[in-house]
C-alpha atoms as a PDB file:
ATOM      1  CA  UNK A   1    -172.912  97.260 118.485  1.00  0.00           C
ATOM      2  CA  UNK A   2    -172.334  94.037 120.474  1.00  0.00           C
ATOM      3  CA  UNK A   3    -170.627  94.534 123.561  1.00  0.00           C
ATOM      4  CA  UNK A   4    -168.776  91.948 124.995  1.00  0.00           C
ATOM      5  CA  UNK A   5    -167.869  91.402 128.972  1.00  0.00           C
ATOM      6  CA  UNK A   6    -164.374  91.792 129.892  1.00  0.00           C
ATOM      7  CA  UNK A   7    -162.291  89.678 132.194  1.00  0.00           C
ATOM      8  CA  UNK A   8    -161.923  91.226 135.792  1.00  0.00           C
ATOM      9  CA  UNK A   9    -157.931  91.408 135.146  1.00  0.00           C
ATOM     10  CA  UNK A  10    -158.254  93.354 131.824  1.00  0.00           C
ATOM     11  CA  UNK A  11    -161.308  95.503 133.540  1.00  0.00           C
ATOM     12  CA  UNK A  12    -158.965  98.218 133.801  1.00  0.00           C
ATOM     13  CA  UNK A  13    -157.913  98.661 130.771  1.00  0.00           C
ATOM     14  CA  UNK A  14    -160.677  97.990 128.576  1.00  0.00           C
ATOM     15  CA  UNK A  15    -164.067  98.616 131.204  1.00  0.00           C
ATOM     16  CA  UNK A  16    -166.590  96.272 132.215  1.00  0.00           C
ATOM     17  CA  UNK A  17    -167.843  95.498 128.801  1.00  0.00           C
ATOM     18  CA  UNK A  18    -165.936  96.689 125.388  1.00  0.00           C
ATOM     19  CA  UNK A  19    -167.083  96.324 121.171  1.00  0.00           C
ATOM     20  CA  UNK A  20    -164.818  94.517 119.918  1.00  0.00           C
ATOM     21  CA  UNK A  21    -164.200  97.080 117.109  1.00  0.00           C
ATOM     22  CA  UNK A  22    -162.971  99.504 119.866  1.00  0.00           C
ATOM     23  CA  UNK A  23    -160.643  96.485 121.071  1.00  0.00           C
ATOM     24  CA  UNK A  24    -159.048  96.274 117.645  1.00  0.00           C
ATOM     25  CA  UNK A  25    -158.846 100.179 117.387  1.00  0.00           C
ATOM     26  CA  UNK A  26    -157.063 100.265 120.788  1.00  0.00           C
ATOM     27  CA  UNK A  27    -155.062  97.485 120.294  1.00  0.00           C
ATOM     28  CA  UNK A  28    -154.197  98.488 116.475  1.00  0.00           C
ATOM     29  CA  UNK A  29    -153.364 102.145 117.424  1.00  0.00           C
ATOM     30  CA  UNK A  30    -151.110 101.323 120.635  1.00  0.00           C
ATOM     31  CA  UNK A  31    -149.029  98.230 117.963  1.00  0.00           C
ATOM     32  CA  UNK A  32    -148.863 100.258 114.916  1.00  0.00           C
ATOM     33  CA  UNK A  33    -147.444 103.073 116.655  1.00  0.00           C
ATOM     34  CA  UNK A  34    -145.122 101.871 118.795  1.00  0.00           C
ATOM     35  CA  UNK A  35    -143.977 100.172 115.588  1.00  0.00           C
ATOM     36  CA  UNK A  36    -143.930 103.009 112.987  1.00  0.00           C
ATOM     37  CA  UNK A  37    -142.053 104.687 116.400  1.00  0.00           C
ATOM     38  CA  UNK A  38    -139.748 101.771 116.653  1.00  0.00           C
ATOM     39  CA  UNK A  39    -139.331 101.755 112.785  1.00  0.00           C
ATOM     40  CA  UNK A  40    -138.756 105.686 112.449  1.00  0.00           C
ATOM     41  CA  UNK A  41    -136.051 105.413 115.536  1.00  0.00           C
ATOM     42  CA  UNK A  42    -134.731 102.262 115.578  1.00  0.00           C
ATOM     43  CA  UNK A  43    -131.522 103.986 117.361  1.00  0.00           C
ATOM     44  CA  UNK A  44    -132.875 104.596 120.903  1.00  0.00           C
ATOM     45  CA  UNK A  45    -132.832 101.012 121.133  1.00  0.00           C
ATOM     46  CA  UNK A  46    -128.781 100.174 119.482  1.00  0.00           C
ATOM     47  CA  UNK A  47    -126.913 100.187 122.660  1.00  0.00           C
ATOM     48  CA  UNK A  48    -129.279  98.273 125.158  1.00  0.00           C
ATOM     49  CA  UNK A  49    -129.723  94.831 126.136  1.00  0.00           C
ATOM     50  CA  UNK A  50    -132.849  93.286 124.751  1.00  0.00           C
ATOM     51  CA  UNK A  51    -134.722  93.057 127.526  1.00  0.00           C
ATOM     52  CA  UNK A  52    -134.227  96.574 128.520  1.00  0.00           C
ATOM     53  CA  UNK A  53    -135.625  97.049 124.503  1.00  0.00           C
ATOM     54  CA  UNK A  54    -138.609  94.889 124.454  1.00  0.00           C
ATOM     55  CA  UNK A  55    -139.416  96.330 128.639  1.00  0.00           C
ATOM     56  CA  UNK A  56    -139.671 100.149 126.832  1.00  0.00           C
ATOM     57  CA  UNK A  57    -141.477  98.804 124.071  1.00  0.00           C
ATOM     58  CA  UNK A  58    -143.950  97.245 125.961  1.00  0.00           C
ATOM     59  CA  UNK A  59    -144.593 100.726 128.081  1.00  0.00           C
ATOM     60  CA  UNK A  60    -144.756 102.004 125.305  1.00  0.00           C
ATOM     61  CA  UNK A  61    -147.183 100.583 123.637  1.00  0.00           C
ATOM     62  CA  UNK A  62    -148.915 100.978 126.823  1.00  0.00           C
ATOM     63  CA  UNK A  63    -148.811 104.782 126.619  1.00  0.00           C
ATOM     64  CA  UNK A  64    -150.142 104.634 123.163  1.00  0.00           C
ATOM     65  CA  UNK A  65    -152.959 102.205 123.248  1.00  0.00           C
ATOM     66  CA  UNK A  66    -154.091 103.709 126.568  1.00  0.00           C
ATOM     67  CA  UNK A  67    -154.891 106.797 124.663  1.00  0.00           C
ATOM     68  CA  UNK A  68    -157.363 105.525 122.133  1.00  0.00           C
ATOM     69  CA  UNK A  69    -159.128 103.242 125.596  1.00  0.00           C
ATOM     70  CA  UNK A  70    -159.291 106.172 127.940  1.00  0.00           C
ATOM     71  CA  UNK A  71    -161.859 107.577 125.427  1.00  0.00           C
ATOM     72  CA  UNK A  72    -163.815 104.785 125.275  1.00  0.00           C
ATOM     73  CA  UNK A  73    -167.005 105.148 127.272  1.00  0.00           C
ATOM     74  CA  UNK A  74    -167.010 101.701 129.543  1.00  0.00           C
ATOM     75  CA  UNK A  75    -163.180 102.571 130.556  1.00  0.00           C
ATOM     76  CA  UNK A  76    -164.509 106.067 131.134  1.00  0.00           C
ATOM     77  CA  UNK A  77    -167.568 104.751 133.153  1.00  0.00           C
ATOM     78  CA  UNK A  78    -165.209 102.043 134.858  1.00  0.00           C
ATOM     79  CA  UNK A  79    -163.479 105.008 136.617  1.00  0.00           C
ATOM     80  CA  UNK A  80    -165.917 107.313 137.177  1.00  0.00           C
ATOM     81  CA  UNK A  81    -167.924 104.551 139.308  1.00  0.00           C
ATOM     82  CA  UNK A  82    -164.316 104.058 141.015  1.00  0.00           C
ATOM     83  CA  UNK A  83    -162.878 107.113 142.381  1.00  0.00           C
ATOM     84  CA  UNK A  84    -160.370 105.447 144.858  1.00  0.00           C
ATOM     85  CA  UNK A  85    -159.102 103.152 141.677  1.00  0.00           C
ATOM     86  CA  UNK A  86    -158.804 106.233 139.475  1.00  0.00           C
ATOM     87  CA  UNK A  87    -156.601 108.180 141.864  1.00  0.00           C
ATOM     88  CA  UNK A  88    -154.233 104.880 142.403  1.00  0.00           C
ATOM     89  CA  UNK A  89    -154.479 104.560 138.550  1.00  0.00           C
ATOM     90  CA  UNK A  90    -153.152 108.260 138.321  1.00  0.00           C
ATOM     91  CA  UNK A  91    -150.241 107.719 141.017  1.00  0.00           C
ATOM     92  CA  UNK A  92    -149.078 104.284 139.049  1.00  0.00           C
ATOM     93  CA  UNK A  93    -148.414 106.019 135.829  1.00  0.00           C
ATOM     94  CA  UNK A  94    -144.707 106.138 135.741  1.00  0.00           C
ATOM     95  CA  UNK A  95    -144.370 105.090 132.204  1.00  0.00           C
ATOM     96  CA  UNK A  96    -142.687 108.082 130.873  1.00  0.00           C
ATOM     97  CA  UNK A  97    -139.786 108.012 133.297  1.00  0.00           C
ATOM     98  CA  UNK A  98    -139.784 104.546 133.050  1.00  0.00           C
ATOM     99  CA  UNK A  99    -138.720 104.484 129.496  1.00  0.00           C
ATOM    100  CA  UNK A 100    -136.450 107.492 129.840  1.00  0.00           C
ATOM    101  CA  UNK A 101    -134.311 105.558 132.558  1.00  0.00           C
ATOM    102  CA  UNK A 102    -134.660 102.179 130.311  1.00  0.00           C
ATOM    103  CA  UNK A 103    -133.930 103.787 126.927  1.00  0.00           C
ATOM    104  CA  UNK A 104    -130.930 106.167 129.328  1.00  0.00           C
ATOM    105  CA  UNK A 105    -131.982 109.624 127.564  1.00  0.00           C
ATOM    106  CA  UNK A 106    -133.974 112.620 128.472  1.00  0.00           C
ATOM    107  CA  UNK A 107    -134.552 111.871 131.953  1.00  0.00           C
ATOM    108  CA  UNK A 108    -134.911 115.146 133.313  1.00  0.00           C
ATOM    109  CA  UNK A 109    -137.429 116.475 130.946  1.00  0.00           C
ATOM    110  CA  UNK A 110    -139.380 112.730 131.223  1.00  0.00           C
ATOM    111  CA  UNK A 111    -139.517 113.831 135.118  1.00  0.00           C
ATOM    112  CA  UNK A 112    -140.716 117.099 134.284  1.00  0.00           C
ATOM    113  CA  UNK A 113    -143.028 115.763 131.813  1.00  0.00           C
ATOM    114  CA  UNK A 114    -144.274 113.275 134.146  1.00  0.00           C
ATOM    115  CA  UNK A 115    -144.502 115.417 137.227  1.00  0.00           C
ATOM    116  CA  UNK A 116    -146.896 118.321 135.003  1.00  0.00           C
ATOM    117  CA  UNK A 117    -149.507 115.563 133.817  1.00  0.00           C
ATOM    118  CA  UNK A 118    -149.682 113.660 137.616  1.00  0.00           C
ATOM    119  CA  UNK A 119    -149.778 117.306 139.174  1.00  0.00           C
ATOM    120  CA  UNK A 120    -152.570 117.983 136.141  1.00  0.00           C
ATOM    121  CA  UNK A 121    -154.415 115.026 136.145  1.00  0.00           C
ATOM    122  CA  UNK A 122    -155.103 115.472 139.727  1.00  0.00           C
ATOM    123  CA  UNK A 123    -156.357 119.109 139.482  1.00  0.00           C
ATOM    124  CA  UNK A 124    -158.640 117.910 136.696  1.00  0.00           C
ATOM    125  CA  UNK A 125    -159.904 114.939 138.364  1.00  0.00           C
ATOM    126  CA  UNK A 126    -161.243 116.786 141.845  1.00  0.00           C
ATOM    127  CA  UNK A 127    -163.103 118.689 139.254  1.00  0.00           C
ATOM    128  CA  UNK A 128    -165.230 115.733 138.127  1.00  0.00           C
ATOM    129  CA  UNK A 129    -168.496 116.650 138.267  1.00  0.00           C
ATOM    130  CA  UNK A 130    -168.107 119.969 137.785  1.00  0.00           C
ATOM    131  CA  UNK A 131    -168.818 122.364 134.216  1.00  0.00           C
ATOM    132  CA  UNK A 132    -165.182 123.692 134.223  1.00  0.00           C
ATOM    133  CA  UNK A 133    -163.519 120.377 134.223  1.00  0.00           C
ATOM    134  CA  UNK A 134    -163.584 119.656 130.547  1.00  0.00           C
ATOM    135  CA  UNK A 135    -162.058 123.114 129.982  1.00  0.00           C
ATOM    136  CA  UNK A 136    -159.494 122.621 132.674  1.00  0.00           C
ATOM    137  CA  UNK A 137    -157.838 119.619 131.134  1.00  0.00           C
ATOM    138  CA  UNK A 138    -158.190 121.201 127.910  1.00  0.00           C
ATOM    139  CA  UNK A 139    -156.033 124.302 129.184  1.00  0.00           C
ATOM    140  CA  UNK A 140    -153.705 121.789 131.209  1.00  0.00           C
ATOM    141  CA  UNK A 141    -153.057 119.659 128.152  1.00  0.00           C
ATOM    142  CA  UNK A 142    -152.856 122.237 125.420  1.00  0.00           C
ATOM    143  CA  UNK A 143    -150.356 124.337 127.973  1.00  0.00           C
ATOM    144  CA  UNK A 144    -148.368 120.922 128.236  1.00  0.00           C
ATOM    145  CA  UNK A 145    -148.638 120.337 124.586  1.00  0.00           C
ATOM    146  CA  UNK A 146    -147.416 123.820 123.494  1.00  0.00           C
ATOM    147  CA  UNK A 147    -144.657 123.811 125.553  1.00  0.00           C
ATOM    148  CA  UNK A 148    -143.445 120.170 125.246  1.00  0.00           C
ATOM    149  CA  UNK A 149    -141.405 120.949 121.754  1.00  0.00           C
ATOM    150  CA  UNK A 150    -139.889 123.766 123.104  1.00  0.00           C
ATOM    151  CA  UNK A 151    -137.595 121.683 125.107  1.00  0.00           C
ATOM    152  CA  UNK A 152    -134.223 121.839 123.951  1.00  0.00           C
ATOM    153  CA  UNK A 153    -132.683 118.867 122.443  1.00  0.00           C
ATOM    154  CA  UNK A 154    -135.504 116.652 123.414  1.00  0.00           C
ATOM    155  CA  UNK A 155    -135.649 113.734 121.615  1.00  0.00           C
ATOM    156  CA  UNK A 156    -138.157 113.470 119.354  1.00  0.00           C
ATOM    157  CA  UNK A 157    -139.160 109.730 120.108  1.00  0.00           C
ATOM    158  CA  UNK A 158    -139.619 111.258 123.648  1.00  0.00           C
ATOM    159  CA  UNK A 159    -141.311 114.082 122.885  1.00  0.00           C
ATOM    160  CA  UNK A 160    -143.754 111.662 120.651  1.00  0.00           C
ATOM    161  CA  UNK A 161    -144.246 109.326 124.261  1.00  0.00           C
ATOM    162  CA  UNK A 162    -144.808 112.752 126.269  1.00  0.00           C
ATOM    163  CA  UNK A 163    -147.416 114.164 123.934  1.00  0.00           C
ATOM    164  CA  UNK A 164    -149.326 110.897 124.186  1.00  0.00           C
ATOM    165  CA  UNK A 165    -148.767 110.383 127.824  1.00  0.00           C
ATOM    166  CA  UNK A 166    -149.564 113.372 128.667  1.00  0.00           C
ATOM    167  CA  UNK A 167    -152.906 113.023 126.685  1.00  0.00           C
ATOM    168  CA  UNK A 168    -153.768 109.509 128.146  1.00  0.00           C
ATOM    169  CA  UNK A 169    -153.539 110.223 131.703  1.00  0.00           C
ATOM    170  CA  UNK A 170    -154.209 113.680 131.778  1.00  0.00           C
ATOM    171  CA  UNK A 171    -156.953 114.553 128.954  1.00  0.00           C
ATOM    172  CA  UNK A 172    -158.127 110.803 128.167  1.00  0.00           C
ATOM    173  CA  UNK A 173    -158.148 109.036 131.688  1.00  0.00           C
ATOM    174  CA  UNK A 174    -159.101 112.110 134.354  1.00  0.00           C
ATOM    175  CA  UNK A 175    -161.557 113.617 132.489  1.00  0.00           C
ATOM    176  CA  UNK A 176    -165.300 111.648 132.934  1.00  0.00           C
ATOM    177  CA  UNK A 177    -165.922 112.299 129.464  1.00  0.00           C
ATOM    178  CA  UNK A 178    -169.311 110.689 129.908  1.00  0.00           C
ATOM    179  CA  UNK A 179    -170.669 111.639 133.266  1.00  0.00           C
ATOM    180  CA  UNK A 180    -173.247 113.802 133.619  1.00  0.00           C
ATOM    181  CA  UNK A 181    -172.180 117.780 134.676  1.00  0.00           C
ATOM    182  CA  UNK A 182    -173.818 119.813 137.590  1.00  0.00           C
END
């Protein structure tokens, strides 16, 4: 499949070179959910301004498309040859609490949310290199995931952005998915 290079300012999103079929798929998945989201729970959006609206729409399409590119393998290979942008990438990823203070609901449990897949994704990423790190985000994000609708009266709009999240940064972007183990 033809790859095509990617501008240095999109480079870490998309990778050094990306098909465009994977650009479409990441680009398709992050608008049509935030829109079937958006469409399903209009309401978390009634009582703000719009820019607060259209600012938490736009992280969250973030979240969302970010999940389908972290599996790509030139945004995997982007990071893997970049350690010190990988753990800045990590520490950025406020998204979550972000939208919680935007949309004013489930802050706590965004914080909570957020704090488990930063703490996570770090544990899993000094393990690149390493046999057990596949498993190790795999136990991390499955704990996360099991426990996530347990939270009383979450949301479920949230709970929707803090599944994904927590698969972006912590399963999809820390994991080398296509380096080579030891």
């Amino acid at each position: 499949m033809r790859q095509f290079r990617i501008p240095s300012f999109l480079q870490d999103v998309f990778g050094e070179k990306q098909s465009l079929p994977s650009i479409l798929a990441i680009l398709l998945f992050g608008g049509i959910m935030t829109a079937a989201m958006y469409y399903r729970y209009p309401e978390f959006t009634d009582h703000l301004p719009v820019w607060r609206s259209v600012l938490a729409l736009l992280l969250i399409f973030d979240v969302f498309a970010g999940c389908i590119a972290n599996f790509t393998i030139s945004t995997s290979n982007f990071y893997a040859a970049r350690t010190t942008n990988r753990i800045v990438f990590i520490a950025i990823h406020v998204h979550i609490v972000l939208v919680a203070l935007l949309l004013q609901t489930d802050i706590k449990y965004a914080i909570g949310i957020w704090a488990y897949t930063i703490i996570g994704a770090f544990i899993v990423n000094s393990l690149i290199g390493k046999r057990v790190q596949l498993f190790a985000a795999a136990l991390l994000f499955s704990t996360g995931l099991g426990l996530m609708p347990m939270l009383p009266g979450i949301t479920p709009y949230m709970l929707i952005l803090g599944i994904l999240f927590l698969m972006k940064v912590l399963f999809g972007f820390s994991v080398d998915h296509y380096g080579k183990l030891l």
